[in-house]
N, C-alpha and C. Protein backbone atom coordinates (compact mmCIF):
# COMPACT_ATOMS: atom_id res chain seq x y z
N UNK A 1 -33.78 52.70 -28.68
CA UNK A 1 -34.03 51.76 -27.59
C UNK A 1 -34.80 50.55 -28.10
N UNK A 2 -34.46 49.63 -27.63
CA UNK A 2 -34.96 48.37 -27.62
C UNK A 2 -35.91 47.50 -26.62
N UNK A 3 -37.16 47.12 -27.11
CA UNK A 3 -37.62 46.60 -25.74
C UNK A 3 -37.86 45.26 -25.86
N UNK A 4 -37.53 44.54 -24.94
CA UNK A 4 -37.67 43.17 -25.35
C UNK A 4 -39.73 42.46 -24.96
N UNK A 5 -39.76 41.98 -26.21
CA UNK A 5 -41.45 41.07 -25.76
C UNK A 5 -40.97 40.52 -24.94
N UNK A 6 -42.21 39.58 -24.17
CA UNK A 6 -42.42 38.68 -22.93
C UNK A 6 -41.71 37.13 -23.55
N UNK A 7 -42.03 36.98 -24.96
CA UNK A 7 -41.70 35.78 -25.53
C UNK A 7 -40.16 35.92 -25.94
N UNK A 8 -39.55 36.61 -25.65
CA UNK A 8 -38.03 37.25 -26.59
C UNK A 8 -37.28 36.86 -25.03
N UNK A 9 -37.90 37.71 -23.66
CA UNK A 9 -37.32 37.56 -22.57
C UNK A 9 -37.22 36.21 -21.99
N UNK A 10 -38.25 35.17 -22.39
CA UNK A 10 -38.60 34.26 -22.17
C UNK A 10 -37.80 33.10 -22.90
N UNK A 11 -37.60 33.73 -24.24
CA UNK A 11 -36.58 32.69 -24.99
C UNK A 11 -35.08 32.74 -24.75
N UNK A 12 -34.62 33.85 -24.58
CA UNK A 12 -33.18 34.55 -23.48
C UNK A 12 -33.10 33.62 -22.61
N UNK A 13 -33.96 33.98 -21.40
CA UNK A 13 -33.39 33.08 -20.50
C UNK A 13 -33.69 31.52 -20.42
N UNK A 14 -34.21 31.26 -21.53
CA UNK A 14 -34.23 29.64 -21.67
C UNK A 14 -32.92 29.00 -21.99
N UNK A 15 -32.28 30.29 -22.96
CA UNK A 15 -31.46 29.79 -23.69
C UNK A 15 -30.12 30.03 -22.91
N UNK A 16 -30.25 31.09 -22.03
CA UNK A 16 -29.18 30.92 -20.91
C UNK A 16 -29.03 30.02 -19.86
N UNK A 17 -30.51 29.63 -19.50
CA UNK A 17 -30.30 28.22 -18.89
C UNK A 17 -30.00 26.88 -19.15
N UNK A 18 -30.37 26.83 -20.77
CA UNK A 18 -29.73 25.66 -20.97
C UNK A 18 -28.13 26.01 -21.45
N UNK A 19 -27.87 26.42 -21.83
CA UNK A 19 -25.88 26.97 -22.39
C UNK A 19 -25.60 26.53 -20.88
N UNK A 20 -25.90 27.06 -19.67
CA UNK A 20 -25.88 27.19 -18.62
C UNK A 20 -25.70 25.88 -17.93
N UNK A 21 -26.70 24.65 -18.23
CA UNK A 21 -26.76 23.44 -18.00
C UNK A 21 -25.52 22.42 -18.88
N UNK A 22 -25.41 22.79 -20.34
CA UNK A 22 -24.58 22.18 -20.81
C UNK A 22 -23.81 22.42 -20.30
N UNK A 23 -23.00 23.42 -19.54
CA UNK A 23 -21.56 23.30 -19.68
C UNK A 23 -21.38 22.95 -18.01
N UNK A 24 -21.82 22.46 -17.55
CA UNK A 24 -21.54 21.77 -16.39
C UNK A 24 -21.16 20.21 -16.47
């Protein structure tokens, strides 16, 4: 099992929000 840090979860969904923003 894998657990994700606060800074790992934090960089995830940054990085899904911006992928997220570009492609609009």
């Amino acid at each position: 099992d894998y657990s994700f840090t606060s800074w790992e979860v934090v960089r995830f969904e940054h990085s899904v929000s911006t992928k997220f923003s570009m492609s609009k």
